[in-house]
PDB file of N, CA and C in Angstrom:
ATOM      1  N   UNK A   1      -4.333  -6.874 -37.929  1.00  0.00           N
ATOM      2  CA  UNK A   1      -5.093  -6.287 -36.850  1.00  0.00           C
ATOM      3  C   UNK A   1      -4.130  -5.516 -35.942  1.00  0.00           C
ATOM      4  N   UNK A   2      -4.693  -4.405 -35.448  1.00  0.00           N
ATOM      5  CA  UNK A   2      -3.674  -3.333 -34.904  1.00  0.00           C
ATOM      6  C   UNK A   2      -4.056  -4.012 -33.282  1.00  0.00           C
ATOM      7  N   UNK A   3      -2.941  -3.569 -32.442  1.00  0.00           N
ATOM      8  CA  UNK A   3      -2.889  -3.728 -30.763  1.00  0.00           C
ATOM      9  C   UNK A   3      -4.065  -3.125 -30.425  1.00  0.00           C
ATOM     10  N   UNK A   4      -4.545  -3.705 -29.383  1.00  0.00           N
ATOM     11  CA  UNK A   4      -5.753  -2.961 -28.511  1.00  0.00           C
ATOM     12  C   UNK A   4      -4.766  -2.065 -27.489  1.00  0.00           C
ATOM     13  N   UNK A   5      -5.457  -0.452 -27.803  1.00  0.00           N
ATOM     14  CA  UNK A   5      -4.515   0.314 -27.260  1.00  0.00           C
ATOM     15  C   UNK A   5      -5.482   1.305 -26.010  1.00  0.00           C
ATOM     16  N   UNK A   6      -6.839   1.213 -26.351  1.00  0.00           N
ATOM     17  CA  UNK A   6      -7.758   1.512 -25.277  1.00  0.00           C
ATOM     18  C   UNK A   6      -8.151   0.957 -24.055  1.00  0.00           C
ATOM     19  N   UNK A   7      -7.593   1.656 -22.873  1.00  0.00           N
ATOM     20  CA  UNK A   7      -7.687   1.305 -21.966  1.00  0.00           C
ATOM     21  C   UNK A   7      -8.676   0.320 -21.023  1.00  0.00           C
ATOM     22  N   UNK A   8     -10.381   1.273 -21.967  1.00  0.00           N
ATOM     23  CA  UNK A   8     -11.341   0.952 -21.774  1.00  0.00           C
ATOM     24  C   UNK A   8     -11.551  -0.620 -22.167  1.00  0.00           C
ATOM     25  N   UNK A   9     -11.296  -0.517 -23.329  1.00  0.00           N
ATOM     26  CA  UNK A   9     -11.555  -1.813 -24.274  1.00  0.00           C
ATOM     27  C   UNK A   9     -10.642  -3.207 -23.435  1.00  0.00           C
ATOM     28  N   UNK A  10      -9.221  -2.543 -23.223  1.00  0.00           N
ATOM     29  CA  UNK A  10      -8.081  -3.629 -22.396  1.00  0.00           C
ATOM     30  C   UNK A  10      -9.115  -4.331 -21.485  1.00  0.00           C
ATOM     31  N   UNK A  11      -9.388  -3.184 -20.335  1.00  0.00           N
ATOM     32  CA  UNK A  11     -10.369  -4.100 -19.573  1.00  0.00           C
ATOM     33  C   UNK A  11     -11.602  -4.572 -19.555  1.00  0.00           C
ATOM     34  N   UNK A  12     -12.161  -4.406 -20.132  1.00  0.00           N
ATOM     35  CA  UNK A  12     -13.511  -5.080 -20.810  1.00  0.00           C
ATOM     36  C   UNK A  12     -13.138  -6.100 -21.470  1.00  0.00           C
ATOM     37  N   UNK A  13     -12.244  -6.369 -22.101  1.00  0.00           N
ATOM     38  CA  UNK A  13     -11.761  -8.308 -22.694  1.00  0.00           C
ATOM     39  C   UNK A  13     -11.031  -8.762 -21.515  1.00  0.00           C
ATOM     40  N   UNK A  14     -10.731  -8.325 -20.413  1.00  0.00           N
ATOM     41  CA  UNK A  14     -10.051  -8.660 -19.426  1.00  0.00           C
ATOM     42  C   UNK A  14     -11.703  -9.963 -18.606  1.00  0.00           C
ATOM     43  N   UNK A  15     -12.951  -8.440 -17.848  1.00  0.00           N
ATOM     44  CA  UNK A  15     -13.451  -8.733 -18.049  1.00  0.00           C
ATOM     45  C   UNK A  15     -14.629 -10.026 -18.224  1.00  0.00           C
ATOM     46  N   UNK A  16     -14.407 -10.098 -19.592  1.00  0.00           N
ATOM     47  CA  UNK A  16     -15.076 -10.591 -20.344  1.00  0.00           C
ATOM     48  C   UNK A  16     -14.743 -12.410 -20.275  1.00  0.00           C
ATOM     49  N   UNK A  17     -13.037 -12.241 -19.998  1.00  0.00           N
ATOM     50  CA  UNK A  17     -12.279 -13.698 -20.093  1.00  0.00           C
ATOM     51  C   UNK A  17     -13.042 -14.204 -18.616  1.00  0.00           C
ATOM     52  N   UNK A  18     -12.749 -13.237 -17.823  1.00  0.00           N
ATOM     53  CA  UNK A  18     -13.135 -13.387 -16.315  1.00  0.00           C
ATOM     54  C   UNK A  18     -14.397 -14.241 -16.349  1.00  0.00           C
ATOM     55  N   UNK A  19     -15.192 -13.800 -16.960  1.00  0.00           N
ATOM     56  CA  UNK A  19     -16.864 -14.082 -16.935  1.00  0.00           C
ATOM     57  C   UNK A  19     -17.246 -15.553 -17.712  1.00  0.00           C
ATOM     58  N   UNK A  20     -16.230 -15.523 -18.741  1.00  0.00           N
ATOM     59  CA  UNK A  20     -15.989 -17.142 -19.405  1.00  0.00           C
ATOM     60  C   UNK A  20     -15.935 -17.876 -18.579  1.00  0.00           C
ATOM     61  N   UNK A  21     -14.277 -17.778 -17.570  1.00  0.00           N
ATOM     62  CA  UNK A  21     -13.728 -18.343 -16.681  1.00  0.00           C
ATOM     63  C   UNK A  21     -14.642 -18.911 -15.811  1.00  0.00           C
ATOM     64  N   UNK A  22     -15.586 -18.067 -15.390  1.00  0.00           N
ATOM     65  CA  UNK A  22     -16.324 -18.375 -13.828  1.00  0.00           C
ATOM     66  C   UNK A  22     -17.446 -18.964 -14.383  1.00  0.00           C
ATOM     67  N   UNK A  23     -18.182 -18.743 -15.786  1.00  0.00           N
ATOM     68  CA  UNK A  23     -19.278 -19.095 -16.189  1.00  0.00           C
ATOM     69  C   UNK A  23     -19.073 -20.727 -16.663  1.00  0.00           C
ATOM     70  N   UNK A  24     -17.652 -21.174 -17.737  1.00  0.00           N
ATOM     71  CA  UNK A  24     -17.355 -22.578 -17.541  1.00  0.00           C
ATOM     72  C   UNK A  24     -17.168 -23.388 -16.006  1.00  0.00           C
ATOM     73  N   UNK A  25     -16.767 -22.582 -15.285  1.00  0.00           N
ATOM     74  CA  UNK A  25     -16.439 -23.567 -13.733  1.00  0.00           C
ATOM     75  C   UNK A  25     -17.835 -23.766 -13.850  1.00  0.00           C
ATOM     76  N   UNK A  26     -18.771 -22.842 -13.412  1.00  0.00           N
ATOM     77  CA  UNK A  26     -19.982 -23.025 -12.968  1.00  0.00           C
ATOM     78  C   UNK A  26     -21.053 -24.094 -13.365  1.00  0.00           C
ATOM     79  N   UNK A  27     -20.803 -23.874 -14.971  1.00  0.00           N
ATOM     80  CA  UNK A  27     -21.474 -25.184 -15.744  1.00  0.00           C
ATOM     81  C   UNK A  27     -20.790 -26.467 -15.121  1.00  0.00           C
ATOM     82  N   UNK A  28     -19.418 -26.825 -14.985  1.00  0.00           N
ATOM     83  CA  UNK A  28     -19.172 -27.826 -15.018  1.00  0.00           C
ATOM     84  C   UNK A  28     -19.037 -28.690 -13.554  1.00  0.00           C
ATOM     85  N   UNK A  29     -19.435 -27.965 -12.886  1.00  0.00           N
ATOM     86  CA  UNK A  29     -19.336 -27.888 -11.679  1.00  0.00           C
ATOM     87  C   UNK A  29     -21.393 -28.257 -11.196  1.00  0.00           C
ATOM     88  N   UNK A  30     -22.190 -27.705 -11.970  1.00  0.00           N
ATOM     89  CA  UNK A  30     -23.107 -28.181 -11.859  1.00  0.00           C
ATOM     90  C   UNK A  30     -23.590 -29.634 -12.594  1.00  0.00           C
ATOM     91  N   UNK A  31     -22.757 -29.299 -13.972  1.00  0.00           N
ATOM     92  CA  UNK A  31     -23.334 -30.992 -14.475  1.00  0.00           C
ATOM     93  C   UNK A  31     -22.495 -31.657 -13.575  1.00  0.00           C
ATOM     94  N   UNK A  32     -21.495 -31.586 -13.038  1.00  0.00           N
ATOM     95  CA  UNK A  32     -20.886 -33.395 -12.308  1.00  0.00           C
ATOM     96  C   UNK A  32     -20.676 -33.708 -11.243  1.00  0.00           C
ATOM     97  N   UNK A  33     -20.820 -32.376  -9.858  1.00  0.00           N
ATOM     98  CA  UNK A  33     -21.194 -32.443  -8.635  1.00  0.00           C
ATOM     99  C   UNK A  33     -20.645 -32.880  -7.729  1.00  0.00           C
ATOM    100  N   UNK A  34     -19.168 -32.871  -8.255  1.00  0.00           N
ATOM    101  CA  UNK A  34     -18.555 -33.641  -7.463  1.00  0.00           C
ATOM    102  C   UNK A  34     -16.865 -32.746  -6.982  1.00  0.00           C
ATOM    103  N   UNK A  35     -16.742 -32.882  -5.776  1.00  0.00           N
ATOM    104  CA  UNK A  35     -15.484 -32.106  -4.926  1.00  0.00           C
ATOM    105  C   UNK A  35     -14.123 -32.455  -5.691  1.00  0.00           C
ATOM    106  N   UNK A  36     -14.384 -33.611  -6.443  1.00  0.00           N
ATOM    107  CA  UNK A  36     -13.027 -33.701  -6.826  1.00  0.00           C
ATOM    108  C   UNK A  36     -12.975 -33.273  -8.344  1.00  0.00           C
ATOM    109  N   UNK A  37     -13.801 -32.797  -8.703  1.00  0.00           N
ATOM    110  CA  UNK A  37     -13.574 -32.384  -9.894  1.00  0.00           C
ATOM    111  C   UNK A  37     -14.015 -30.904  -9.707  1.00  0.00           C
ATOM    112  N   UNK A  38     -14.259 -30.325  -8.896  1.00  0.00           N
ATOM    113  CA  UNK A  38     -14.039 -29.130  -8.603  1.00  0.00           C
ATOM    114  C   UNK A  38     -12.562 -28.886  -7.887  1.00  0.00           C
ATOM    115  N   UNK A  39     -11.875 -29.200  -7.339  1.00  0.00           N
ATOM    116  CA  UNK A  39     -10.763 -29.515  -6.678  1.00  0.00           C
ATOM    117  C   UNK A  39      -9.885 -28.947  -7.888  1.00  0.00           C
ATOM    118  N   UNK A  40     -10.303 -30.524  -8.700  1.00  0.00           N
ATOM    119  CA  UNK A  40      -9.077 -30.417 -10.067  1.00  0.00           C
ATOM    120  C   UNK A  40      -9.323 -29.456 -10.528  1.00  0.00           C
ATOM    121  N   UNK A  41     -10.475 -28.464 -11.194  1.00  0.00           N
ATOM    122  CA  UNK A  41     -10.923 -27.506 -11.558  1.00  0.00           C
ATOM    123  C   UNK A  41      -9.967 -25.912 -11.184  1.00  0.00           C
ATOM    124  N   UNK A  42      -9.945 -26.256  -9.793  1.00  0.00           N
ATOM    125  CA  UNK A  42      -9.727 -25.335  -9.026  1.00  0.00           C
ATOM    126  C   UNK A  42      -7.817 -25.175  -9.334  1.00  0.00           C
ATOM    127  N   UNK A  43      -7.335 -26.600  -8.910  1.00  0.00           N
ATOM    128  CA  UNK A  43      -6.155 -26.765  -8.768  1.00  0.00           C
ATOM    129  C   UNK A  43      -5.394 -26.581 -10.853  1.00  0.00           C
ATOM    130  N   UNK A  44      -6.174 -26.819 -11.443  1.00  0.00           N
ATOM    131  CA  UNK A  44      -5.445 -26.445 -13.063  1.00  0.00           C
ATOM    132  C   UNK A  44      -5.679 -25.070 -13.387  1.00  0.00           C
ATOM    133  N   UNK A  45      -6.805 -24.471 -12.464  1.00  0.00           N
ATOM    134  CA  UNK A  45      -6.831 -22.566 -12.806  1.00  0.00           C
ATOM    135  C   UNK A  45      -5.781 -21.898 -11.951  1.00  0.00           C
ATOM    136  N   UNK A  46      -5.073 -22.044 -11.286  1.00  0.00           N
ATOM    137  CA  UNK A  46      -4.225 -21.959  -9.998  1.00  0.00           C
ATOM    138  C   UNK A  46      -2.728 -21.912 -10.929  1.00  0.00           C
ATOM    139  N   UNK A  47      -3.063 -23.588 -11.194  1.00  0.00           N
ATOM    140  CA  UNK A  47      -1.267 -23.790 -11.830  1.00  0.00           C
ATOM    141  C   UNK A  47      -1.077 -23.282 -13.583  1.00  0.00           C
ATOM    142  N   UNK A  48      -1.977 -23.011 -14.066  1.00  0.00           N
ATOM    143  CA  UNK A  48      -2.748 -22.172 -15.172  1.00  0.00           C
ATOM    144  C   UNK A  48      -1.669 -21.127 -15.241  1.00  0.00           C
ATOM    145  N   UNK A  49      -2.356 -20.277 -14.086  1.00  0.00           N
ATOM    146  CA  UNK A  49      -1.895 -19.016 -13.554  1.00  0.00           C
ATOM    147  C   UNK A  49      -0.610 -18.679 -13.560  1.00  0.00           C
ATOM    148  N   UNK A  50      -0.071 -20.346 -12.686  1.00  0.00           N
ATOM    149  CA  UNK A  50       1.506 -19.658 -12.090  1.00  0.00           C
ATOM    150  C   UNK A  50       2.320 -20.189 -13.246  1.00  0.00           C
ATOM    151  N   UNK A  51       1.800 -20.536 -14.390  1.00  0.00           N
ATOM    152  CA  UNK A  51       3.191 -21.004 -14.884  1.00  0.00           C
ATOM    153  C   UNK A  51       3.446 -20.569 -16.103  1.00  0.00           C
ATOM    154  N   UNK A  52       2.094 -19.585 -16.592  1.00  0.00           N
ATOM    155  CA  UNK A  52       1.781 -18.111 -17.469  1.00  0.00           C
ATOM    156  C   UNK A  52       2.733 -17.238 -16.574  1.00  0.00           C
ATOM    157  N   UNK A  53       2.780 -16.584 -15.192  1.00  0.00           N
ATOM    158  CA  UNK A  53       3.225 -15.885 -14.655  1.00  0.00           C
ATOM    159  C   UNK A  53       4.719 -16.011 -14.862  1.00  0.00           C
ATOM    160  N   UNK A  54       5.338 -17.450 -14.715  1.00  0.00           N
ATOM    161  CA  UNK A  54       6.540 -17.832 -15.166  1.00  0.00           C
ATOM    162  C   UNK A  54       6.933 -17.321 -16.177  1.00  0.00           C
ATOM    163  N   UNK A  55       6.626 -17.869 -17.005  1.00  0.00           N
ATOM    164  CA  UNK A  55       6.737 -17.867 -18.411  1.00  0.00           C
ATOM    165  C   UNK A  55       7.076 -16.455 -18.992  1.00  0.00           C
ATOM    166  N   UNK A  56       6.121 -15.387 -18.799  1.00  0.00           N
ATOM    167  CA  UNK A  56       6.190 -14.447 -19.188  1.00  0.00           C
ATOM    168  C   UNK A  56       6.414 -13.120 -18.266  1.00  0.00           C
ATOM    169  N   UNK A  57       6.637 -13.767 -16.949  1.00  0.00           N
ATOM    170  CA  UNK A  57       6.946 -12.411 -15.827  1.00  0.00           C
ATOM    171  C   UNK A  57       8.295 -12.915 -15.645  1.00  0.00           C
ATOM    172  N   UNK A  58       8.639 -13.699 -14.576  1.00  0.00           N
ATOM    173  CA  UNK A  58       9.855 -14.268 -13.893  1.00  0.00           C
ATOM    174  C   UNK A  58      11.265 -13.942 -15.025  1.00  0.00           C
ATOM    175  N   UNK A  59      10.860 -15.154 -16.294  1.00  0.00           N
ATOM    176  CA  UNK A  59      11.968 -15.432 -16.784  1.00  0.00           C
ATOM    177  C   UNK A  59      12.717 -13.610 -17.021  1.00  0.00           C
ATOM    178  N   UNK A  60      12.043 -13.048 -17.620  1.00  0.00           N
ATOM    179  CA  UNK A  60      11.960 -11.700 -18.140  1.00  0.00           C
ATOM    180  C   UNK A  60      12.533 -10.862 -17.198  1.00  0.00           C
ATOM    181  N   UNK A  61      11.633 -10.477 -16.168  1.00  0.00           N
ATOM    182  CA  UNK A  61      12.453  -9.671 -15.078  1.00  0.00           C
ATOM    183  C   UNK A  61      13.694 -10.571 -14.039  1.00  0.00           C
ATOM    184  N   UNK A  62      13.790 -12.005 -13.634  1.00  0.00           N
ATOM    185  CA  UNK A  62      14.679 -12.123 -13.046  1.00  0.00           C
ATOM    186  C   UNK A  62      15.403 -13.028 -13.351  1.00  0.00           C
ATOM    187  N   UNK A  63      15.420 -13.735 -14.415  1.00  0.00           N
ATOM    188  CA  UNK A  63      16.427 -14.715 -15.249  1.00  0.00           C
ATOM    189  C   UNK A  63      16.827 -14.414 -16.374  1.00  0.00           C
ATOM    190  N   UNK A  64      16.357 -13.762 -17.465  1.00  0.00           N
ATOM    191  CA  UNK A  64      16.865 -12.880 -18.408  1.00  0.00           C
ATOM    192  C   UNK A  64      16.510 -12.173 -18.776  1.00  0.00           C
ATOM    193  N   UNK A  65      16.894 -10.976 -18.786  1.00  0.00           N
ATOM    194  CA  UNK A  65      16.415  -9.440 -18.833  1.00  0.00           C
ATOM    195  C   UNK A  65      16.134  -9.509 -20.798  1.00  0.00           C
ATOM    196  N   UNK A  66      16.769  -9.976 -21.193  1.00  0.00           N
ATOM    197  CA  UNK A  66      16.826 -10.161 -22.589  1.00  0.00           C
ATOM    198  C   UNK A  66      15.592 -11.061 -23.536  1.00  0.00           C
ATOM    199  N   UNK A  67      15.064 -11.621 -22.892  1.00  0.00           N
ATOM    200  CA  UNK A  67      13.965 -12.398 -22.884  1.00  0.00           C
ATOM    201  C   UNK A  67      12.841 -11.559 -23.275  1.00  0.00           C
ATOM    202  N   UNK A  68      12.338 -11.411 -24.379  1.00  0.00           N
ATOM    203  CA  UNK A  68      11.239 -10.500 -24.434  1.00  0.00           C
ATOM    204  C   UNK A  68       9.913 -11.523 -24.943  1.00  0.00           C
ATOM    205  N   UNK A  69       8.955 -11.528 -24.113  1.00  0.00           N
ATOM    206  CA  UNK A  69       7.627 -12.492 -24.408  1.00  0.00           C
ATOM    207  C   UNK A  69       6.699 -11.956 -25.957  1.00  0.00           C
ATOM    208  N   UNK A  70       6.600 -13.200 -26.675  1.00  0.00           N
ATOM    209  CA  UNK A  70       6.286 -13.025 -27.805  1.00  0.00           C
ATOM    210  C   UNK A  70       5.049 -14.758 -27.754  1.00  0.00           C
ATOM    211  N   UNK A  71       4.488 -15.185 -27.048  1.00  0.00           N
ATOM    212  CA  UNK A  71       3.575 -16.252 -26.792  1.00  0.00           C
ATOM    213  C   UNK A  71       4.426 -17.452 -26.585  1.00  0.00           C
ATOM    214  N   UNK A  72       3.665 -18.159 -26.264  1.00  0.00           N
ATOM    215  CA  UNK A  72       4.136 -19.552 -26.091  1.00  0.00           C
ATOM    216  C   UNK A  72       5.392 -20.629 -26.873  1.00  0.00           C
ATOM    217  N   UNK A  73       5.267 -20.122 -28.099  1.00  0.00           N
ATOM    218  CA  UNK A  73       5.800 -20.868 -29.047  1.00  0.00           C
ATOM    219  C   UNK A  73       6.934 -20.145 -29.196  1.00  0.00           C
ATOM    220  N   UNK A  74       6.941 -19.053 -28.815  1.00  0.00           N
ATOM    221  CA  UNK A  74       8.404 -18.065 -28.577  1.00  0.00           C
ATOM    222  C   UNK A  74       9.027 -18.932 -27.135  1.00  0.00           C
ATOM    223  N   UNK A  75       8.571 -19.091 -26.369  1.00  0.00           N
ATOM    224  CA  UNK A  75       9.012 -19.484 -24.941  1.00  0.00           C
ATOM    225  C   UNK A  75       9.653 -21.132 -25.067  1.00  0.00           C
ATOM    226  N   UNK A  76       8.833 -21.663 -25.548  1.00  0.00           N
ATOM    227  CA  UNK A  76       9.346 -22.949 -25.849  1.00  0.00           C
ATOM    228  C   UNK A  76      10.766 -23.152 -26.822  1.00  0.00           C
ATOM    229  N   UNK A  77      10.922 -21.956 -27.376  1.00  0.00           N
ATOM    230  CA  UNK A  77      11.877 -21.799 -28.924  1.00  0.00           C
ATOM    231  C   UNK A  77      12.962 -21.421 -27.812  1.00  0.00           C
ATOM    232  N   UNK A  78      12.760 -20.593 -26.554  1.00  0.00           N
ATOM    233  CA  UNK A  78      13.718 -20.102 -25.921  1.00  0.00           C
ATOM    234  C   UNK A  78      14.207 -21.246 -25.339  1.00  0.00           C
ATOM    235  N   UNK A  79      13.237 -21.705 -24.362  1.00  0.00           N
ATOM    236  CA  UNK A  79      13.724 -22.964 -23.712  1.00  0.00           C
ATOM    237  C   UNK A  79      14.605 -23.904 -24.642  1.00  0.00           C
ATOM    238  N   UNK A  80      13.967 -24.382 -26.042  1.00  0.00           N
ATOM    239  CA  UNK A  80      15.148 -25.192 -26.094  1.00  0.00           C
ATOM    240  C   UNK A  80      16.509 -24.768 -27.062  1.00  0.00           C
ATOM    241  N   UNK A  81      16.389 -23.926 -27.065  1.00  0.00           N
ATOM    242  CA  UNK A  81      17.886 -22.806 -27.124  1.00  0.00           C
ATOM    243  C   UNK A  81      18.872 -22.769 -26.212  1.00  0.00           C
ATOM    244  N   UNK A  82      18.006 -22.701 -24.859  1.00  0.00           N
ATOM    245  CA  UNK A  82      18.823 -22.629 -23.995  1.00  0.00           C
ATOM    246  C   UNK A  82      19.252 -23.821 -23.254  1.00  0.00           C
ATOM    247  N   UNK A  83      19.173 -25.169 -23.784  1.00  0.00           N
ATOM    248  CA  UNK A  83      18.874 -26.457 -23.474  1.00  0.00           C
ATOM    249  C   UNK A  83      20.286 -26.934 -23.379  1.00  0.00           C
ATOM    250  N   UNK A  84      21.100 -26.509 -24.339  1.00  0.00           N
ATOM    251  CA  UNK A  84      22.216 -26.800 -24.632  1.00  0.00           C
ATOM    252  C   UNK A  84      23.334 -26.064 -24.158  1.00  0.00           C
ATOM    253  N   UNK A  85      22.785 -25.062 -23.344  1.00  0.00           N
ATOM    254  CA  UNK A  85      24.229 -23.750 -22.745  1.00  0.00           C
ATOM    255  C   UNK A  85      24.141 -24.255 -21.580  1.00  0.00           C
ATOM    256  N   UNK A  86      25.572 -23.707 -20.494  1.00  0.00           N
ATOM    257  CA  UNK A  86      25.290 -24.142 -19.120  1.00  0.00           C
ATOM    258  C   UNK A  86      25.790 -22.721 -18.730  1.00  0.00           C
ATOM    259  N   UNK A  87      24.581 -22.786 -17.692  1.00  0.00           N
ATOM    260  CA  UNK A  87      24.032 -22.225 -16.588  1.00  0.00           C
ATOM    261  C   UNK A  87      24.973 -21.118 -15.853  1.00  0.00           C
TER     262      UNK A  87
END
């Protein structure tokens, strides 16, 4: 399968995730009614966020320029590569 290279299309699965996103809170948030599980809800889409942002922004632009993001299982392969060098 080739890259999605249309702009249009980019944001329309953008989107689309968006509408998942808000449409699961919503369900789950109506079956169980309760603040603390909206809370947690709230608080794992949050840290979700920042540690994707890590992962694939930070390390890249301000810890190693050399670091090029290839998913998760690339990141973890980095991490423990780098497990064993010092700092």
């Amino acid at each position: 399968m080739a890259d999605l290279e249309n702009k249009k299309l980019i944001y329309l699965k953008s989107f689309l995730f968006l509408v998942i996103l808000l449409t699961c809170f919503v369900l789950i948030i109506y079956e169980t009614r309760s603040w603390k599980i909206t809370l947690l809800l709230v608080l794992i889409s949050w840290s979700s966020a920042r540690i994707y942002y890590f992962m694939f922004y930070v390390i890249e632009k301000y810890v190693d320029p050399e670091y090029k993001f290839a998913g998760i299982y690339s990141f973890l392969k980095y991490l423990l590569s780098r497990s064993g060098k010092q700092e």
